[in-house]
N, C-alpha and C. Protein backbone atom coordinates (compact mmCIF):
# COMPACT_ATOMS: atom_id res chain seq x y z
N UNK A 1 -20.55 -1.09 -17.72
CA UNK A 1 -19.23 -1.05 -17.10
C UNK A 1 -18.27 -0.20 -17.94
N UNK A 2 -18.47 -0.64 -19.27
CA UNK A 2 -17.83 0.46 -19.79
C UNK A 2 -17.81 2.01 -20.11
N UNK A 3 -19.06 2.27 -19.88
CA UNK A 3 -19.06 3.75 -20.14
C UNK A 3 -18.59 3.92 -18.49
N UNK A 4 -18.45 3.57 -17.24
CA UNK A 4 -18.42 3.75 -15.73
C UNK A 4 -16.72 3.54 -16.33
N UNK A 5 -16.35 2.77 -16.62
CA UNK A 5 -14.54 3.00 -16.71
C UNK A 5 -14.33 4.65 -17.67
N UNK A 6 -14.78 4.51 -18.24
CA UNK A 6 -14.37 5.31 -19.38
C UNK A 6 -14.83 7.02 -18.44
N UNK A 7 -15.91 7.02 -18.01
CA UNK A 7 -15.94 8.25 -17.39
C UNK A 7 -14.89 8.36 -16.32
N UNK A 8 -14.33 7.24 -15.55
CA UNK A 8 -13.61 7.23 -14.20
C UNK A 8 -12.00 7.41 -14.73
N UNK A 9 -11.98 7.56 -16.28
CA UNK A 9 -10.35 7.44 -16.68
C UNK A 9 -9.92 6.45 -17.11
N UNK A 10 -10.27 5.22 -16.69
CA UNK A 10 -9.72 3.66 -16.64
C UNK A 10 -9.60 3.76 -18.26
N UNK A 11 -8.23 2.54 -18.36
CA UNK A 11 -7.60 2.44 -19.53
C UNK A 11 -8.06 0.59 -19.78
N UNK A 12 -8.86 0.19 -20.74
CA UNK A 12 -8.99 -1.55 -20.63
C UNK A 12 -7.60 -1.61 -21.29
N UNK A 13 -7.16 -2.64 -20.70
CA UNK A 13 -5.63 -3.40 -21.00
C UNK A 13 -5.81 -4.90 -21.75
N UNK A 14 -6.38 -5.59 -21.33
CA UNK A 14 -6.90 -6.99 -21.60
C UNK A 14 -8.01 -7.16 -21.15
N UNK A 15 -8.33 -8.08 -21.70
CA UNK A 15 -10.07 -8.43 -22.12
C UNK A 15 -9.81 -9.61 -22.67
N UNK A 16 -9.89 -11.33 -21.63
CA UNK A 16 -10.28 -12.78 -21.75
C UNK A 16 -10.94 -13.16 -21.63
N UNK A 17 -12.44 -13.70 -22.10
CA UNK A 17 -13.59 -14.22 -21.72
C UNK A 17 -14.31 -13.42 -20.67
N UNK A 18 -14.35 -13.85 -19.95
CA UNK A 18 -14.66 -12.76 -18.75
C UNK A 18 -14.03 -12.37 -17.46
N UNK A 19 -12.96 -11.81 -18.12
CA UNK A 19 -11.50 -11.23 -17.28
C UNK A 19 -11.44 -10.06 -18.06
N UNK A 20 -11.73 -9.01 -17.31
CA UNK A 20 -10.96 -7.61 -17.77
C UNK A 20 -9.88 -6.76 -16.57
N UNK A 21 -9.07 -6.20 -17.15
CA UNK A 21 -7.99 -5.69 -16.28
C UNK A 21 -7.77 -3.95 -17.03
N UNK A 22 -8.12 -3.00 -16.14
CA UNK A 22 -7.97 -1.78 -16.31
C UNK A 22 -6.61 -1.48 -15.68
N UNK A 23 -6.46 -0.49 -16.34
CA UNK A 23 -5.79 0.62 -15.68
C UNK A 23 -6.03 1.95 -15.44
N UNK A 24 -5.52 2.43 -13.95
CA UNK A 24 -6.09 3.64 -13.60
C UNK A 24 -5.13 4.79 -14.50
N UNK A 25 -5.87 6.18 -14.63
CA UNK A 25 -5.03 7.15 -14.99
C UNK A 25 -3.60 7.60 -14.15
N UNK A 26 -2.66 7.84 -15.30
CA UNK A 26 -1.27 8.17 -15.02
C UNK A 26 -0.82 9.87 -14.67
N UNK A 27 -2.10 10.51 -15.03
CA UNK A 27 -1.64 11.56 -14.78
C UNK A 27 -2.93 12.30 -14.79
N UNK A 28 -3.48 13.66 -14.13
CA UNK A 28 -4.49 14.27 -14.48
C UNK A 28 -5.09 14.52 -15.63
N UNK A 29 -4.36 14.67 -16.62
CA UNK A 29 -5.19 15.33 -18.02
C UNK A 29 -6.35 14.54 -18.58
N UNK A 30 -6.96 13.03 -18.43
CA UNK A 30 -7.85 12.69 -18.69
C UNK A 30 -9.35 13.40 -17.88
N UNK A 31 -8.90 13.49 -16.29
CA UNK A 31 -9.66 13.68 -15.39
C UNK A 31 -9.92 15.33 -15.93
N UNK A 32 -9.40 16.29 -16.17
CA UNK A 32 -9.42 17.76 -16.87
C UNK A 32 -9.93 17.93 -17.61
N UNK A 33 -10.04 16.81 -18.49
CA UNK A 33 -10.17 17.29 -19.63
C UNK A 33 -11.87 16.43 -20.30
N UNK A 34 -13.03 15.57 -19.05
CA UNK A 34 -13.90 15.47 -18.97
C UNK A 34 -14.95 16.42 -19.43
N UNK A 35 -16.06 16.02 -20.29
CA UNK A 35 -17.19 17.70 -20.26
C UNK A 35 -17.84 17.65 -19.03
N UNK A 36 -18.11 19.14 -18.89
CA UNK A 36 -18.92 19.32 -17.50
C UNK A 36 -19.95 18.48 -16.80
N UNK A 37 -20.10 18.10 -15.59
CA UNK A 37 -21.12 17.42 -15.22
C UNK A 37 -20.69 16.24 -15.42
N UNK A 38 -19.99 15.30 -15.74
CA UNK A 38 -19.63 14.28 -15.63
C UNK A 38 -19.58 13.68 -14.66
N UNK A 39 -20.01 12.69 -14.20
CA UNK A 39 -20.00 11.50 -12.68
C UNK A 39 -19.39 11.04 -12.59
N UNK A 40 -18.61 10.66 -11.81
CA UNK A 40 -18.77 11.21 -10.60
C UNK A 40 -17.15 12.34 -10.59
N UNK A 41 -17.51 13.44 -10.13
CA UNK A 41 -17.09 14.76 -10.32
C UNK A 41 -15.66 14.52 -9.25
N UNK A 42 -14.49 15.36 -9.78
CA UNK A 42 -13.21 15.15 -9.18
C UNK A 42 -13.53 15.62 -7.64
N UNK A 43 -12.65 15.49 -6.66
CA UNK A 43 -12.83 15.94 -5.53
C UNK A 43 -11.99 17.15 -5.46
N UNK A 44 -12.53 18.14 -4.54
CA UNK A 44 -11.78 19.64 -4.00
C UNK A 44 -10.39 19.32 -4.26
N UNK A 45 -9.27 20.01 -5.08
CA UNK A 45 -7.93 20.00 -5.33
C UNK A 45 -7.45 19.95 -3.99
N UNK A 46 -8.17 20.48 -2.54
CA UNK A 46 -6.98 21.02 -1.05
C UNK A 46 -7.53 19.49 -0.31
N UNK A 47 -8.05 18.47 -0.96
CA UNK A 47 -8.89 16.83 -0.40
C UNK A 47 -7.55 16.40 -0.13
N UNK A 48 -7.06 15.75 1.09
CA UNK A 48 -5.71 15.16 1.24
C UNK A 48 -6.32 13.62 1.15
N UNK A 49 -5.78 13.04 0.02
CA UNK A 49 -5.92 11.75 -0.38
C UNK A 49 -5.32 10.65 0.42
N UNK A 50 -4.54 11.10 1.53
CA UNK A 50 -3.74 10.42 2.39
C UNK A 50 -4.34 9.82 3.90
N UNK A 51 -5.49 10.86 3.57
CA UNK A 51 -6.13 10.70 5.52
C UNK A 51 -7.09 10.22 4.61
N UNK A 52 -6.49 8.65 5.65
CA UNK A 52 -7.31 7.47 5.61
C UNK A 52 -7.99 6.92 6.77
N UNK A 53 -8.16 7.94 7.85
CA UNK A 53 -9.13 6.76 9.11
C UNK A 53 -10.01 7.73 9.68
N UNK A 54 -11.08 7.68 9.52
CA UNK A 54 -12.18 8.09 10.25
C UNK A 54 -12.49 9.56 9.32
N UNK A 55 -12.57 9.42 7.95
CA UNK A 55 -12.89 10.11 7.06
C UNK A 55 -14.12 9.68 6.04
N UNK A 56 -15.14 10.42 5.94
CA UNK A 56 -16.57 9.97 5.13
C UNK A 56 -15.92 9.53 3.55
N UNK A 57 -16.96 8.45 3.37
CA UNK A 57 -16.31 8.35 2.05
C UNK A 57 -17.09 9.37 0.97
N UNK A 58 -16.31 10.05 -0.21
CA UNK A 58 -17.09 10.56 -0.84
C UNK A 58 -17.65 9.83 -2.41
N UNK A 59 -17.94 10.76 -2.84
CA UNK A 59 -18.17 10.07 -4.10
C UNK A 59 -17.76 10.91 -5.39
N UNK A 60 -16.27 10.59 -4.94
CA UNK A 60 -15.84 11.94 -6.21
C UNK A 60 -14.72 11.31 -6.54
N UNK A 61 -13.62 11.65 -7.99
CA UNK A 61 -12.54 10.91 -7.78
C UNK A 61 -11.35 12.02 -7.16
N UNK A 62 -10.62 11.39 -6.74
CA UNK A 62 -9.20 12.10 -6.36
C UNK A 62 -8.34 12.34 -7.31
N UNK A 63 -7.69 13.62 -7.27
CA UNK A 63 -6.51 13.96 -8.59
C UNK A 63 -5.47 13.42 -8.04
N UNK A 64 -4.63 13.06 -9.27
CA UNK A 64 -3.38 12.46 -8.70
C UNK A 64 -2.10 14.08 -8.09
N UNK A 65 -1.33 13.26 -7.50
CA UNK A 65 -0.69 14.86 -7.08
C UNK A 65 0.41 15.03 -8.28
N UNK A 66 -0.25 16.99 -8.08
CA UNK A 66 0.19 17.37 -8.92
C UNK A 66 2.08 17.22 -9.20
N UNK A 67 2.67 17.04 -7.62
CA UNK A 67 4.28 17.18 -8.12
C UNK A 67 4.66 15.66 -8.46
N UNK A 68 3.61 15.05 -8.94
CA UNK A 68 4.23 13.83 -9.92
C UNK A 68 4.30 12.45 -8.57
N UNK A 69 4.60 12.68 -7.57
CA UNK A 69 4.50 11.36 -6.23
C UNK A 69 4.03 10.58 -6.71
N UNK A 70 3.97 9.38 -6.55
CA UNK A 70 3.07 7.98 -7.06
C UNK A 70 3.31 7.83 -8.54
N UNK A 71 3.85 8.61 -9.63
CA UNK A 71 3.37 8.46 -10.80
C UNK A 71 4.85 7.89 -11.54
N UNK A 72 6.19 8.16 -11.07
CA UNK A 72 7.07 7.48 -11.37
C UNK A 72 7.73 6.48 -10.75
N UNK A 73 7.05 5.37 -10.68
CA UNK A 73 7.16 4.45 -9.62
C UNK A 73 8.07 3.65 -10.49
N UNK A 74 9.15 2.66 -10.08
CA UNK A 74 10.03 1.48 -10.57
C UNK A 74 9.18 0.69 -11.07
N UNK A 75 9.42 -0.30 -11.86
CA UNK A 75 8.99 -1.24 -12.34
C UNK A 75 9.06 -2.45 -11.32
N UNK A 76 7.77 -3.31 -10.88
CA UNK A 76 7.95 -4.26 -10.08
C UNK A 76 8.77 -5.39 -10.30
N UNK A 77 9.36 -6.14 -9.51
CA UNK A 77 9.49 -6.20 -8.46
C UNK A 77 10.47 -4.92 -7.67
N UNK A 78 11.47 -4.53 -8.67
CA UNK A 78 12.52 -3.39 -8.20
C UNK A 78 12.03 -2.48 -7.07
N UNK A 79 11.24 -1.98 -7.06
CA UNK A 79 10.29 -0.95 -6.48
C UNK A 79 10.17 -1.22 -4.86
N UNK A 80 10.18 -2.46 -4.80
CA UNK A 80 9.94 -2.72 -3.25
C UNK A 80 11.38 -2.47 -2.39
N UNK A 81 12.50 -2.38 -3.51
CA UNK A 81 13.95 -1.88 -2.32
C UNK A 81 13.95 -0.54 -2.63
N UNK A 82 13.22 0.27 -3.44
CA UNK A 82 13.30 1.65 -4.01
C UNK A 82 12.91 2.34 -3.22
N UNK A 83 13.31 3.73 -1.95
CA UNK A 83 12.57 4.00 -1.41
C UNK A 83 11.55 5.21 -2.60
N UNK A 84 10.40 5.47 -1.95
CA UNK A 84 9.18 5.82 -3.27
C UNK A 84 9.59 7.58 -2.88
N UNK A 85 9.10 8.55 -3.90
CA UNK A 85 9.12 10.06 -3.64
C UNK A 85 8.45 10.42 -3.03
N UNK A 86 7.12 9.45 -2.31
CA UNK A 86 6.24 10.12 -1.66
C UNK A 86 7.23 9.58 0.36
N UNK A 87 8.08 8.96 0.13
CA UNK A 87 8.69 8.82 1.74
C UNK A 87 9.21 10.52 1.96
N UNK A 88 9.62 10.99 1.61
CA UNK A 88 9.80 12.73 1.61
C UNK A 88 8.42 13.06 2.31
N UNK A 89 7.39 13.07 2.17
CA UNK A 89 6.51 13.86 2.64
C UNK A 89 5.66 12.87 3.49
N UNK A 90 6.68 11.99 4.37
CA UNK A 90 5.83 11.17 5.24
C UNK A 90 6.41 12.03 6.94
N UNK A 91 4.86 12.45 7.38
CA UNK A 91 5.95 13.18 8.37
C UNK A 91 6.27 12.06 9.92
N UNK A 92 7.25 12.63 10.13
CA UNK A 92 7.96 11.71 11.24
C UNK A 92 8.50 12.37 12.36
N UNK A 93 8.84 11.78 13.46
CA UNK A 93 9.64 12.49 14.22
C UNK A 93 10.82 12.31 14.53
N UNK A 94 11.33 11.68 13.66
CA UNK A 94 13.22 10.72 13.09
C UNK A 94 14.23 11.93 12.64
N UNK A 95 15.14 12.32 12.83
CA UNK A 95 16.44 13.10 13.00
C UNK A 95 17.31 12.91 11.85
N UNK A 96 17.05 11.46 11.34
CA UNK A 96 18.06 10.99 10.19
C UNK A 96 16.91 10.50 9.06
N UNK A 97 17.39 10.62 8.14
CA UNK A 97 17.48 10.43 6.39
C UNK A 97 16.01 9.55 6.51
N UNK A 98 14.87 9.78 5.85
CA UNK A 98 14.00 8.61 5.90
C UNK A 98 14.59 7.45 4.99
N UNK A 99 15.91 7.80 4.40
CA UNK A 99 15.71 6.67 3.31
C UNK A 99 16.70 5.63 3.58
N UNK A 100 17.56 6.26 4.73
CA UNK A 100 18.03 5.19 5.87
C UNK A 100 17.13 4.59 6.85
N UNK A 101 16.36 5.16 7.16
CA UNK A 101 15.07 4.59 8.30
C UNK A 101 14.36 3.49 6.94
N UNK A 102 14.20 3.59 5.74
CA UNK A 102 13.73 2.74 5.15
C UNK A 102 14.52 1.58 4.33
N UNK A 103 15.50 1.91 3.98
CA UNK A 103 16.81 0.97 3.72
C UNK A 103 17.04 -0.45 5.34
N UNK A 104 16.94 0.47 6.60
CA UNK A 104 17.50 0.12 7.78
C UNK A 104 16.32 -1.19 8.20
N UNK A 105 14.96 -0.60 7.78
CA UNK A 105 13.69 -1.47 8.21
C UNK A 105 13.90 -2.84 6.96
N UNK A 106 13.93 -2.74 6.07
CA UNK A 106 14.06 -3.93 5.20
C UNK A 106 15.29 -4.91 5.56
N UNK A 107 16.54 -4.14 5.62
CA UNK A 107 17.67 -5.14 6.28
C UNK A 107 17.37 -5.66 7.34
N UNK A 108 16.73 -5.17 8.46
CA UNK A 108 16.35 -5.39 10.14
C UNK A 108 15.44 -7.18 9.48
N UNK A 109 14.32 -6.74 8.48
CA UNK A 109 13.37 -7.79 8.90
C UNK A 109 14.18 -9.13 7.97
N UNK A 110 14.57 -8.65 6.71
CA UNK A 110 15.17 -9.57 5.68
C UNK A 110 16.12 -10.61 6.85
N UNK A 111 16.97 -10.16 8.10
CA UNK A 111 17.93 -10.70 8.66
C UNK A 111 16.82 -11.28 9.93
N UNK A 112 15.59 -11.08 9.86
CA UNK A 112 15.20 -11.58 10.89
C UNK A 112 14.24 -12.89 10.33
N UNK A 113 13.97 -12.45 9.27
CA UNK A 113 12.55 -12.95 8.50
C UNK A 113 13.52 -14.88 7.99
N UNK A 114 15.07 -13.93 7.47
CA UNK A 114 16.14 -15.38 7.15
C UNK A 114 16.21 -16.55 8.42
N UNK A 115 16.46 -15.67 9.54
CA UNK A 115 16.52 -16.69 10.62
C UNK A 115 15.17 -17.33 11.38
N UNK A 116 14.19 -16.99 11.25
CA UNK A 116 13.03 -17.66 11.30
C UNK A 116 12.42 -18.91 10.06
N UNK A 117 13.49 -18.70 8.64
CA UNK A 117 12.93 -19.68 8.09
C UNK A 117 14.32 -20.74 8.33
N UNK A 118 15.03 -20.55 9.04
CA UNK A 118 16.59 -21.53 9.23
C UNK A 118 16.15 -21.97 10.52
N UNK A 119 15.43 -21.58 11.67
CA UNK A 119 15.32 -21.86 12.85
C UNK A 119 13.99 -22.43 12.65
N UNK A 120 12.73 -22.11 12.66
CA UNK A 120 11.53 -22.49 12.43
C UNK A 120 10.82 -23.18 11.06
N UNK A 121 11.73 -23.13 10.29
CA UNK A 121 11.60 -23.50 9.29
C UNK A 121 10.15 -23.14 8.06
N UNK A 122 9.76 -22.00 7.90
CA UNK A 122 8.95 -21.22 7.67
C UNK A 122 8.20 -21.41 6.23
N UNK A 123 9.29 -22.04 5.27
CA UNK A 123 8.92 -22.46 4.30
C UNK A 123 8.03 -23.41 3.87
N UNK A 124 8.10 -24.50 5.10
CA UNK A 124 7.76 -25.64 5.26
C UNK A 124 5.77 -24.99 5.33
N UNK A 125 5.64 -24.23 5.71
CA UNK A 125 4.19 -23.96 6.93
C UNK A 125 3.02 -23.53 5.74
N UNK A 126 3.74 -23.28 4.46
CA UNK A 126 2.53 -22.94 3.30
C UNK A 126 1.81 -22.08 3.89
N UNK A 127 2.29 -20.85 4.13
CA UNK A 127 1.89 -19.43 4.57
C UNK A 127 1.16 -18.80 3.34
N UNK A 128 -0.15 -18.51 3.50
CA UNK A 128 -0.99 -18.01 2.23
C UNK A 128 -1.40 -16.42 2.36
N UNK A 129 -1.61 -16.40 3.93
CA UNK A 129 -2.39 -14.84 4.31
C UNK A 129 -1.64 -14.64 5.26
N UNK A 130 -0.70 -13.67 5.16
CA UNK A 130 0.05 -12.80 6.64
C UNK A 130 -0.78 -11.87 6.76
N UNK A 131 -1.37 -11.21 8.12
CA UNK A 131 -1.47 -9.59 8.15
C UNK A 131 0.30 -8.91 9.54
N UNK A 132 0.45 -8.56 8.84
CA UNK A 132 1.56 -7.46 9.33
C UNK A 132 0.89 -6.30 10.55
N UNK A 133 0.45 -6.52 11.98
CA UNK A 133 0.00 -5.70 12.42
C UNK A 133 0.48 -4.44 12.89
N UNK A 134 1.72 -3.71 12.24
CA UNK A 134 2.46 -3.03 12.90
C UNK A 134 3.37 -2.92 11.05
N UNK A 135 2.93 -2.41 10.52
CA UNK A 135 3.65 -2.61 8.94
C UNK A 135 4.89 -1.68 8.56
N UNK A 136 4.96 -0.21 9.46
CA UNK A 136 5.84 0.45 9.36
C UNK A 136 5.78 0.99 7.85
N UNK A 137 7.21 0.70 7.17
CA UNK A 137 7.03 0.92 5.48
C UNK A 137 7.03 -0.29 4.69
N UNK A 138 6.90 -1.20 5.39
CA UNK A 138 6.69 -2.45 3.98
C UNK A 138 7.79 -3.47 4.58
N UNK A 139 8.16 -3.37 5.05
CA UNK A 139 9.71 -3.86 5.06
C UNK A 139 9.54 -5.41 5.74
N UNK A 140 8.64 -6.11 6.19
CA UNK A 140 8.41 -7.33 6.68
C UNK A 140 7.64 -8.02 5.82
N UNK A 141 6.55 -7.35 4.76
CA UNK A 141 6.39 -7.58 3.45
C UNK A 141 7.50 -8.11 2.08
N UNK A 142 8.28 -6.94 2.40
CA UNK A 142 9.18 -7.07 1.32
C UNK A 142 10.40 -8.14 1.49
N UNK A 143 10.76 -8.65 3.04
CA UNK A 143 11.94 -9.52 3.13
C UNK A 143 11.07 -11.27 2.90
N UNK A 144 9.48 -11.04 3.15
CA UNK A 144 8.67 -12.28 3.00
C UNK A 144 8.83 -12.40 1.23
N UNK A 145 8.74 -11.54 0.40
CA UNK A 145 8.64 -11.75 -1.17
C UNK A 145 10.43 -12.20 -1.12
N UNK A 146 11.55 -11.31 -0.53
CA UNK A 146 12.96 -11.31 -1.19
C UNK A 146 13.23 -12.67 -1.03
N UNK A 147 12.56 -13.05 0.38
CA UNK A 147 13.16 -14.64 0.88
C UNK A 147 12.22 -16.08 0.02
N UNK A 148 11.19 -15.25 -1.08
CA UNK A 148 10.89 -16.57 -1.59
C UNK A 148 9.46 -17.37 -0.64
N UNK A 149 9.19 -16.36 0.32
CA UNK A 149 7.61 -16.94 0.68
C UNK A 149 6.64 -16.33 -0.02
N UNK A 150 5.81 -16.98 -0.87
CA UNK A 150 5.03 -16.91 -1.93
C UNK A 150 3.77 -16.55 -0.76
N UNK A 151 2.75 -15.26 -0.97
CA UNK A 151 1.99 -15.14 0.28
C UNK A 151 1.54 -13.75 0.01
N UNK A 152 0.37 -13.45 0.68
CA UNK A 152 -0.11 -11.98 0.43
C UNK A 152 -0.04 -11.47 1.74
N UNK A 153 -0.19 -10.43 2.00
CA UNK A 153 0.83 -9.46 3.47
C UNK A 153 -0.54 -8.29 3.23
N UNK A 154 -1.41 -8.46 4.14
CA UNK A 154 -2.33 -7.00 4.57
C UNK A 154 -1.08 -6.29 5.10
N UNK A 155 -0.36 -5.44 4.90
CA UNK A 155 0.09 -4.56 5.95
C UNK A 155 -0.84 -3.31 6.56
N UNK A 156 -0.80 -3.04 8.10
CA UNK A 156 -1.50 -2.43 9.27
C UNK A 156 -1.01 -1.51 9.50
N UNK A 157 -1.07 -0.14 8.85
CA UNK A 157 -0.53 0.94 10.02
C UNK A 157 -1.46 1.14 10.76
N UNK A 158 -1.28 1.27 12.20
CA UNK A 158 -1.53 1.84 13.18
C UNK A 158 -1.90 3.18 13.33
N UNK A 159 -3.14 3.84 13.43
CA UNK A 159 -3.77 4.74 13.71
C UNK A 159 -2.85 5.73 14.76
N UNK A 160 -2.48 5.14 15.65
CA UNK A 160 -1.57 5.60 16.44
C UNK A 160 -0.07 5.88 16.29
N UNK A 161 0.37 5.96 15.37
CA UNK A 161 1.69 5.80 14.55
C UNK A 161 1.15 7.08 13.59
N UNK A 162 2.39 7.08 12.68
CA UNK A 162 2.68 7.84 11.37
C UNK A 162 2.21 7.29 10.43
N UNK A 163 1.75 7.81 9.12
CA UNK A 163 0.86 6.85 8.48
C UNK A 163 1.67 6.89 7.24
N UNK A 164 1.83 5.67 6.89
CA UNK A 164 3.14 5.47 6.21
C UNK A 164 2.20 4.56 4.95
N UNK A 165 1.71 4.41 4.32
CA UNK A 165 0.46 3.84 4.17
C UNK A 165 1.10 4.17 2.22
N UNK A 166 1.09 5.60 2.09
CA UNK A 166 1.26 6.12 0.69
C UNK A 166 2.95 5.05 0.17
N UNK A 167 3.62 4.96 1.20
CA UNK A 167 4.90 4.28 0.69
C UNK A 167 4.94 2.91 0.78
N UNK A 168 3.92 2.02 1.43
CA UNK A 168 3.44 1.07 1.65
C UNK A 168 3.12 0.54 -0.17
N UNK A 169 1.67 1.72 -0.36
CA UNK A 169 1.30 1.37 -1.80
C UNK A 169 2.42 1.73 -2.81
N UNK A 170 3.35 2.45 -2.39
CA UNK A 170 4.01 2.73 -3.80
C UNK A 170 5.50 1.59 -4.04
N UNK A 171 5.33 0.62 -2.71
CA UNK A 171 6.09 -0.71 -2.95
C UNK A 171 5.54 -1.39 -3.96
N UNK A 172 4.21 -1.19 -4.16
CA UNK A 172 3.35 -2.41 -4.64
C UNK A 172 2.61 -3.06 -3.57
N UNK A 173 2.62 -3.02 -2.49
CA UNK A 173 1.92 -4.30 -1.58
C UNK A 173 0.29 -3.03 -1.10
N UNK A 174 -0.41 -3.72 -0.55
CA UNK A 174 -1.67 -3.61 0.19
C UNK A 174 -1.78 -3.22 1.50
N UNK A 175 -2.57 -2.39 1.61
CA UNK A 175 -2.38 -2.22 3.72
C UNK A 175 -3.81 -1.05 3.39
N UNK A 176 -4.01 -0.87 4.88
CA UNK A 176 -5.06 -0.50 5.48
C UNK A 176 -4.55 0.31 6.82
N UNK A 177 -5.33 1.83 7.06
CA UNK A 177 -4.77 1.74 8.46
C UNK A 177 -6.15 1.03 9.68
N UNK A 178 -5.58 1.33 10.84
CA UNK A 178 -6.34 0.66 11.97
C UNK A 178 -6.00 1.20 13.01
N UNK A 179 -7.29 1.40 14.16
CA UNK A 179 -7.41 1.47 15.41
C UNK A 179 -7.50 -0.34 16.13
N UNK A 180 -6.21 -0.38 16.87
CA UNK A 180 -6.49 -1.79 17.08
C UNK A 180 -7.16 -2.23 18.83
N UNK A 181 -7.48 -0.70 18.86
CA UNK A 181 -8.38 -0.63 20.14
C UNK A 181 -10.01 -0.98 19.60
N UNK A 182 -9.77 -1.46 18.70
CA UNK A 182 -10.91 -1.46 18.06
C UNK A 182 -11.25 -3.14 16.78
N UNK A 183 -12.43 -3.72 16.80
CA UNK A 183 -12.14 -5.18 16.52
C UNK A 183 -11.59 -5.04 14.43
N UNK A 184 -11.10 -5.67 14.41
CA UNK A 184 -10.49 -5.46 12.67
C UNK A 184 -11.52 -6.40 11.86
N UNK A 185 -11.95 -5.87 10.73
CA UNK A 185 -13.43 -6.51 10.12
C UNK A 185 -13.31 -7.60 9.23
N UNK A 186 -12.43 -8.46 9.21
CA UNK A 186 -11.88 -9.47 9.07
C UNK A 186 -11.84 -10.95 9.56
N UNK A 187 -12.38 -11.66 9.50
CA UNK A 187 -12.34 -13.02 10.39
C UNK A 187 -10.54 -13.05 10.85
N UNK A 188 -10.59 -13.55 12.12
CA UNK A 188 -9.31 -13.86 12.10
C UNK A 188 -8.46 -15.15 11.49
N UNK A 189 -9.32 -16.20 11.76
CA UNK A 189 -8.98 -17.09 11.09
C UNK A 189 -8.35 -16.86 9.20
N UNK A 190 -8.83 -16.12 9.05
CA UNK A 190 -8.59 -15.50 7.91
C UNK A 190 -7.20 -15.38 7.42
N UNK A 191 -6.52 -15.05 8.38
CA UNK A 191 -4.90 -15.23 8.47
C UNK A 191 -3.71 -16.69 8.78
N UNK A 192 -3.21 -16.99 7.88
CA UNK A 192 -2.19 -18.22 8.53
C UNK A 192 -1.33 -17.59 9.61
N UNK A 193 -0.89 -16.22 9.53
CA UNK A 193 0.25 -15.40 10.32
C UNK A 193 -0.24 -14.17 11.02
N UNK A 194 -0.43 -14.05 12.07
CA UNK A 194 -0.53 -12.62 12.50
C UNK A 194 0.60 -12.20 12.71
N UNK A 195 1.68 -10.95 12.22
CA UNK A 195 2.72 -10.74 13.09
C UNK A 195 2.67 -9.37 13.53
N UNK A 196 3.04 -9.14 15.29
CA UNK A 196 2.53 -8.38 15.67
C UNK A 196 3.32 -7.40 16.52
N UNK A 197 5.25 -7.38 16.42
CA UNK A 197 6.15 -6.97 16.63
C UNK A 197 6.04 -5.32 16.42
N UNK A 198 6.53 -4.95 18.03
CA UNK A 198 6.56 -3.76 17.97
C UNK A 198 4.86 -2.98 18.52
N UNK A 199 3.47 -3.95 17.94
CA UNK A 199 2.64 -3.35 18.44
C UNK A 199 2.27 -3.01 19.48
N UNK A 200 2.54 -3.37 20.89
CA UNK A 200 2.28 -3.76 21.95
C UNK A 200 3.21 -2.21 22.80
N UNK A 201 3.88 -1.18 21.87
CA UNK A 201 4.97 -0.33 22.17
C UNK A 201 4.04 0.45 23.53
């Protein structure tokens, strides 16, 4: 395992009995600066690391991008009201500011997400697994952490949508995209919450 981290970049952080926690590289120069032939070999510099659905997997690693995106991220929790540098290069077909379209989506759910735990009482329900089927940028994720529901959030972009996926991860949270014409490989039961607002557009 260790020589497989050590060729892949990974940094060991801690090491408890048998708990280890890496970290991935912060910037290219480890990945550069490998001797030749090394395994598994970087992928083509023009590889868009972003197209995520119905792409072969390879077996190479990805460089981080070069104009720095992903690599100066806030410190968590902060990060999840931060909009990230990679929302700039999310393309859209919106007229105004993405960072009002992303400011606008967190207030929308935070004021919706409040009155579902005052009306339904939400707290009460020991919510463990949401999936978010319709995730947008995070923002139904992020008003579930602001409001104090302790819970993990698959967020779903939609195959059919904009893939918003890179600003998703650079909140901190998890997501996947999806064809939901198509069955999701997941038990359903699997979820305490499906929420599914907006999918049905």
């Amino acid at each position: 395992m260790e020589d497989l981290t050590t060729r892949i970049c990974w940094e060991l952080v801690k090491k408890e009995g048998y708990i280890a926690i890496w970290r991935k590289a912060l910037n290219n120069s480890c990945y550069l600066n490998r001797d030749a032939g090394v395994q598994p070999p970087l992928c083509d510099s023009i590889d868009n690391s972003d197209n995520a659905w119905n792409v072969d997997l390879r077996a190479c690693i990805t460089r981080l991008p070069e104009n720095g995106y992903g690599a100066n991220l806030t410190a968590w929790p902060a990060r999840i009201h931060n909009p990230p540098d990679r929302l700039r290069i999310i393309k859209m077909d919106a007229d105004i500011s993405r960072n009002e379209i992303f400011r606008a989506e967190s207030k929308f759910w935070n004021d919706i997400i409040d009155s579902y735990i005052r009306a339904f009482r939400w707290k009460g329900f020991n919510l463990r697994n949401v999936m978010d089927m319709r995730a947008g940028f995070g923002g139904f994720a992020a008003a579930l952490h602001d409001l104090e529901i302790d819970c993990w959030v698959m967020n779903v972009v939609p195959v059919s949508g904009f893939n918003t996926l890179p600003v998703i991860y650079d909140r901190g949270f998890i997501g996947v995209m999806h064809d939901w014409c198509e069955p999701f490989d997941t038990y359903p039961r699997t979820y305490d919450l499906l929420h599914a607002a907006g999918l049905f557009y």
